[in-house]
Protein backbone atom coordinates (compact mmCIF):
# COMPACT_ATOMS: atom_id res chain seq x y z
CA UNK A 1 78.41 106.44 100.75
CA UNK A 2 78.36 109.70 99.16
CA UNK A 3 81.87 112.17 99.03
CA UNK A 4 81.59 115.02 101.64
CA UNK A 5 83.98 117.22 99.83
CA UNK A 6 83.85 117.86 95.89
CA UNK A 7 85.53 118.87 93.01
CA UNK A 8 84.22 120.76 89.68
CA UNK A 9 86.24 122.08 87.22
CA UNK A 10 84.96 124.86 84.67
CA UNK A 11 86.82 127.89 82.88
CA UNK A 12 90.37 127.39 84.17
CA UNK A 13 88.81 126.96 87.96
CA UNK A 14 88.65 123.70 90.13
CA UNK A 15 86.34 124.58 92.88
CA UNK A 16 86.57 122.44 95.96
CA UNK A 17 83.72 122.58 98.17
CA UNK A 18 83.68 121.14 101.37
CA UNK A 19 80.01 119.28 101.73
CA UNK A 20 79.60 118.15 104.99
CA UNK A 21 77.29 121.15 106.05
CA UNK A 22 74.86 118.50 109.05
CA UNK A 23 78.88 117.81 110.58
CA UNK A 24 79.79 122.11 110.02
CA UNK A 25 82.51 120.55 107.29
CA UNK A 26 84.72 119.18 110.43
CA UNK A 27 87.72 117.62 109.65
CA UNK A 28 86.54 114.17 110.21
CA UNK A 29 88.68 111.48 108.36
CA UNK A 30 85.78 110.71 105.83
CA UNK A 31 86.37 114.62 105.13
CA UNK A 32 89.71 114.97 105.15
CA UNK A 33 90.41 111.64 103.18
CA UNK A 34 88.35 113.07 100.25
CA UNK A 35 89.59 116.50 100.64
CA UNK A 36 93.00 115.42 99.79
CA UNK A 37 91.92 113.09 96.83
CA UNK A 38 89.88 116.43 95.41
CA UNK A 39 93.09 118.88 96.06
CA UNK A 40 95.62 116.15 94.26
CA UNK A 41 93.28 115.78 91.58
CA UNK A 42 92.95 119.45 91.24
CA UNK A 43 96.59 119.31 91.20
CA UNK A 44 96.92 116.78 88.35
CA UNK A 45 94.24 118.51 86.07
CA UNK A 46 96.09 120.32 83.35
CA UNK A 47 92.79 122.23 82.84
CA UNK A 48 92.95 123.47 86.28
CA UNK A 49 94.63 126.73 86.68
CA UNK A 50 93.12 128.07 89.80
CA UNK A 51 91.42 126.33 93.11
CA UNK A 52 88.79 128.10 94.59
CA UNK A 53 88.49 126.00 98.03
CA UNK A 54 84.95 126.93 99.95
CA UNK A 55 82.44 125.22 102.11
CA UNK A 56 78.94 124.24 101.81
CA UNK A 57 76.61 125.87 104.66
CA UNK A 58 76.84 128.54 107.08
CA UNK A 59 80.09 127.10 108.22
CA UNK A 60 83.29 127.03 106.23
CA UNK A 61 85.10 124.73 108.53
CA UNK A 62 84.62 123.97 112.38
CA UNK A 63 87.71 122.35 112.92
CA UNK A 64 88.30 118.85 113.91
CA UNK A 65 85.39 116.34 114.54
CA UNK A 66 85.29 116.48 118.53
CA UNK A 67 83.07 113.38 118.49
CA UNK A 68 85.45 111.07 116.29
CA UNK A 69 88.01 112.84 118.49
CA UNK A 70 85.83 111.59 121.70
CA UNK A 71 85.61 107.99 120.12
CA UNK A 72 89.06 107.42 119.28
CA UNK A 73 90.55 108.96 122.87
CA UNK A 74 88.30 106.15 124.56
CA UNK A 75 89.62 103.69 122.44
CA UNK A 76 93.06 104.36 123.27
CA UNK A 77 93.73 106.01 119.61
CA UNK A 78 96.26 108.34 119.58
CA UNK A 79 96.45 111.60 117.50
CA UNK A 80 93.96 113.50 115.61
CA UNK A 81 91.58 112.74 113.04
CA UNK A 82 92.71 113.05 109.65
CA UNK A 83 96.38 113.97 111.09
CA UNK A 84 99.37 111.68 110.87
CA UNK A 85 103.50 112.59 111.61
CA UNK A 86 103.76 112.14 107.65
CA UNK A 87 103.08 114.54 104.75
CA UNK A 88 99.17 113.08 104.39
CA UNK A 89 95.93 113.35 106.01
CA UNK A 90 95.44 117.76 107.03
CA UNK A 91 99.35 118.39 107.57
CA UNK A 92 99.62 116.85 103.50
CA UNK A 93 96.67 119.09 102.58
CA UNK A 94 97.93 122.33 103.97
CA UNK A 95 101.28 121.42 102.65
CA UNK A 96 99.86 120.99 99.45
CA UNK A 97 97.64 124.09 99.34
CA UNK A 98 100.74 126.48 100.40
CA UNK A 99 102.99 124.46 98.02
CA UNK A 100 100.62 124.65 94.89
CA UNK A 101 102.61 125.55 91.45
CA UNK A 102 98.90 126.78 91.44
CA UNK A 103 97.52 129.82 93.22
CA UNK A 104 94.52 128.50 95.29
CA UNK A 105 91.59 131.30 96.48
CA UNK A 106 89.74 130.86 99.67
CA UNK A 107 85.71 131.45 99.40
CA UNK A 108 85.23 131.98 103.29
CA UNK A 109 81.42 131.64 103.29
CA UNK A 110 81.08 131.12 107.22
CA UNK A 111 82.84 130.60 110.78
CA UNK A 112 85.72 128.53 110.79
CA UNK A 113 87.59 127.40 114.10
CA UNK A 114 90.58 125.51 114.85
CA UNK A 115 91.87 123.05 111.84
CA UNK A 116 89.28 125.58 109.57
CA UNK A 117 91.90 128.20 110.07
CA UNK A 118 95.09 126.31 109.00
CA UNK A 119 92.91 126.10 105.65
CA UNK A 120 92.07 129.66 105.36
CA UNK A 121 95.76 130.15 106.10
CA UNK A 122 96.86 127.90 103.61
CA UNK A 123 94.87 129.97 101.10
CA UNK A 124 96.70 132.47 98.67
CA UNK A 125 93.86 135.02 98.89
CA UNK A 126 91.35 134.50 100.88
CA UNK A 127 87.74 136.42 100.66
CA UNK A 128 85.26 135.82 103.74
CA UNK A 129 81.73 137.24 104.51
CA UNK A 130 81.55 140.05 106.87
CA UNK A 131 79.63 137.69 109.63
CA UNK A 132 81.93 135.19 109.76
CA UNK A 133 83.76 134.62 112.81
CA UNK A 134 86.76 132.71 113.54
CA UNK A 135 88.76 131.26 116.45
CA UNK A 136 92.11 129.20 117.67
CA UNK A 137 89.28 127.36 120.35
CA UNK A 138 92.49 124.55 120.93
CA UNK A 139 93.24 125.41 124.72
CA UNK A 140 90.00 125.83 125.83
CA UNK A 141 89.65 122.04 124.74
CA UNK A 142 92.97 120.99 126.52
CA UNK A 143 95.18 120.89 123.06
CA UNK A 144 96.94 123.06 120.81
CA UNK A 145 97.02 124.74 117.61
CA UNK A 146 99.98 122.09 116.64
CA UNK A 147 99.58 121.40 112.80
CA UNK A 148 98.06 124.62 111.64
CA UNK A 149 100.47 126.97 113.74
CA UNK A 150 102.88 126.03 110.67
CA UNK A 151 101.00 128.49 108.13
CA UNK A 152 99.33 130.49 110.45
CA UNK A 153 102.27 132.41 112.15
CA UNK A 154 103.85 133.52 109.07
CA UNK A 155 100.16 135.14 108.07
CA UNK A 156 99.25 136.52 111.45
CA UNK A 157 103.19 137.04 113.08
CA UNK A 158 104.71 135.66 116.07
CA UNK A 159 102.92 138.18 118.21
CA UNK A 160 99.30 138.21 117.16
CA UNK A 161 99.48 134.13 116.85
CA UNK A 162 100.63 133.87 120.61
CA UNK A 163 98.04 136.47 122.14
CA UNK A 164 95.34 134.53 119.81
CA UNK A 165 96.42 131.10 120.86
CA UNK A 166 96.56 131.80 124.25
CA UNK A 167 93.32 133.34 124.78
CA UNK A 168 91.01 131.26 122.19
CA UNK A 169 88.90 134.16 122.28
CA UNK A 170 86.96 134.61 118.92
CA UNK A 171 87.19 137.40 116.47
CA UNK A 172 85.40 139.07 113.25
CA UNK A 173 86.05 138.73 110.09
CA UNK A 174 87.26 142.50 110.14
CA UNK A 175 89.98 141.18 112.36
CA UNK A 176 91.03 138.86 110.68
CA UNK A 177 91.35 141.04 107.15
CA UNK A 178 93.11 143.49 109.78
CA UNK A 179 95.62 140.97 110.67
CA UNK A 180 95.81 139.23 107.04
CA UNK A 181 94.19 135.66 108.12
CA UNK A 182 91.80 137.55 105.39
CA UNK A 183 92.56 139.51 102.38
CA UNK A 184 89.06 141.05 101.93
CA UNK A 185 85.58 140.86 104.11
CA UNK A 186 82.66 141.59 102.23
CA UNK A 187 79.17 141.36 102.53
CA UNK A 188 77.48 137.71 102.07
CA UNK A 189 75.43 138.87 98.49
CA UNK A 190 78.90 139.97 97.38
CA UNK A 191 80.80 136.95 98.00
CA UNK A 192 80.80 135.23 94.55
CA UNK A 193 81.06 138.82 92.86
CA UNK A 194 84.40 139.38 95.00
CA UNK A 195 86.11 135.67 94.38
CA UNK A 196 84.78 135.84 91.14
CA UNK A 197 86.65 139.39 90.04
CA UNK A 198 89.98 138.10 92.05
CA UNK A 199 89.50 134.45 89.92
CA UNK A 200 89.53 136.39 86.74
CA UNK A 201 92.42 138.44 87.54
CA UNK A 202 94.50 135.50 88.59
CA UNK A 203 93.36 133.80 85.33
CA UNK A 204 95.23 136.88 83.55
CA UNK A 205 98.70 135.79 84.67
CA UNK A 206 100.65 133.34 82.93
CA UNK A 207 100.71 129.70 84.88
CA UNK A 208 104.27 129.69 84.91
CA UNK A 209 104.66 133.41 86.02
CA UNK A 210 102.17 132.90 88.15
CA UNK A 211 104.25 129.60 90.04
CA UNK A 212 107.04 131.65 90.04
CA UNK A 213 105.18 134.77 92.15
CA UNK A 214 104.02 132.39 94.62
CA UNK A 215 107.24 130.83 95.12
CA UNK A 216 108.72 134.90 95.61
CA UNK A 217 106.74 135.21 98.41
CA UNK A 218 107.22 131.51 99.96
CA UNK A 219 110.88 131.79 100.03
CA UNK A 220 112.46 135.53 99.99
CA UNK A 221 111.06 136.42 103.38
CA UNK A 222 112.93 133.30 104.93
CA UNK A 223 116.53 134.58 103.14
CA UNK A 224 119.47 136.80 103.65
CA UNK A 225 119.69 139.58 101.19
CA UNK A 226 122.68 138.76 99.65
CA UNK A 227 121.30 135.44 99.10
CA UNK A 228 117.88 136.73 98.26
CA UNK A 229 118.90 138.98 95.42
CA UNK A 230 121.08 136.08 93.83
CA UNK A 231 118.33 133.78 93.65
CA UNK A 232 115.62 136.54 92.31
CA UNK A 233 118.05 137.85 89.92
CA UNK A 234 118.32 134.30 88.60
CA UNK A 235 114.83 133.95 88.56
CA UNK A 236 114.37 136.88 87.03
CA UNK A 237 116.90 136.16 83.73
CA UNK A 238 114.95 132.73 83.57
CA UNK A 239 111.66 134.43 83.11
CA UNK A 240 112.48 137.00 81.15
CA UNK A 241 113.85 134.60 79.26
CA UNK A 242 110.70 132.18 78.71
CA UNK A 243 108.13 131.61 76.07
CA UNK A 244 105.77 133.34 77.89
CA UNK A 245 107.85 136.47 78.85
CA UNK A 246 107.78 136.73 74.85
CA UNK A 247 104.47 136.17 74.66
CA UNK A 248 103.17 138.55 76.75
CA UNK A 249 105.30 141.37 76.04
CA UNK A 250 104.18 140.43 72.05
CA UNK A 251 100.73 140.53 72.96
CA UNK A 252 101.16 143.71 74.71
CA UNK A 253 102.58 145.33 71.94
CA UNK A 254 100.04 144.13 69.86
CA UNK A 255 96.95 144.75 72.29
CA UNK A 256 95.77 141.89 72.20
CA UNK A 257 95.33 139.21 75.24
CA UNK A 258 97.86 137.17 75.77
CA UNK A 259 97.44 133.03 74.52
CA UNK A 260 99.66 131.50 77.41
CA UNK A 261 101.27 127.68 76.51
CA UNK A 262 99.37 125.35 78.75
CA UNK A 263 95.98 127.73 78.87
């Protein structure tokens, strides 16, 4: 039985694609079981600095698998595929995605609906193709945008989440760069030429700076201000105060490109 999702790692980059293109890469457990092995061992791979997280297909991600839904609700199963009230299956995935010491980069290359979107939300950056479409389709099914409403309100806001939960009703890919589900829409020719330029800026940063950005924008919304500016100016003495911050003011000095430790 072959994998449906993949992992290949070249030039700093561990590229996840999701390979279940017949199914429209739904979240089936077969897929969502090997998505998580292929994001921990993306995880674990010292010569993995960035995750570039796609799908094979027109379709990025359709959302759960209604018909392994369908089987297990006759059955008597309860819950979701690939979704458990622990830290595995998609809630451990998304939690691991938005969590990631390192910065992950969605290559939108199609539609994605329901359980897609908690994926693309999950995402850092995310770049999608201009024909893409995309859709919270959970009431109009008789459930609800439960797991994935946990990154997607902070990217879209309370307001824009409710009106788009309510009404299911699909929108474009300039929507959702409008409303920051996307950070870029581009044409489908350009796709690999847009991740590719935002993958080689990324790879620029120092890993541990680059850990420390994401966790600045994780965490300081979420604080008071007097309690925000203690922790950042702490942060901010410990990094100035690394190996790298040496480094790379050295190498600027010098003009030359930085060598990062763990590179």
């Amino acid at each position: 039985m072959s994998d449906l999702v993949h992992l290949d790692v070249a030039g700093g980059v561990g590229r996840i694609t999701l390979d279940s293109p017949e199914n429209r890469n739904a979240l089936s457990t077969r897929l969502t079981t090997d998505l998580e092995r292929c994001v921990d061992a993306a995880l674990a791979d010292d010569r993995v600095r960035v995750i570039v997280l796609t799908g094979a297909g027109p379709v990025f991600c359709s959302g759960a698998d209604l018909k392994e839904q369908r089987a297990r609700n006759e059955a008597g199963q309860q819950g979701a595929p690939g979704v458990s009230g622990t830290l595995t299956g998609l809630p451990g995935i998304i939690t691991a995605l938005w969590e990631s010491p390192k910065p992950v980069v969605g290559r939108i290359n199609g539609p994605a609906r329901a359980g897609g979107l908690g994926l693309v939300a999950a995402c850092d950056i995310a770049v999608g193709v201009e024909g893409a479409t995309f859709g919270f389709s959970e009431v109009r099914l008789g459930v609800i945008p439960a797991i994935i409403s946990v990154v997607c309100i902070p990217k879209l806001g309370p307001a824009r989440a409710m009106e788009l939960f309510l009404t299911g009703e699909p929108f474009d890919a300039g929507r959702a760069t409008e409303w920051g589900l996307l950070n870029a829409a581009v044409p489908a020719s350009e796709l690999d030429d847009a991740v590719g330029h935002c993958v080689a800026n990324i790879l620029k940063g120092a890993p541990s700076a680059l850990a420390g950005a994401k966790q600045l924008v994780r965490r300081v919304p979420g604080m008071p201000m007097a309690e925000a500016f203690a922790w950042t100016a702490a942060e901010s003495g410990r990094f100035f105060a690394s190996a790298d911050a040496l480094e790379g003011m050295t190498a600027f000095a010098e003009k030359r490109p930085p060598r990062w430790a763990n590179r």
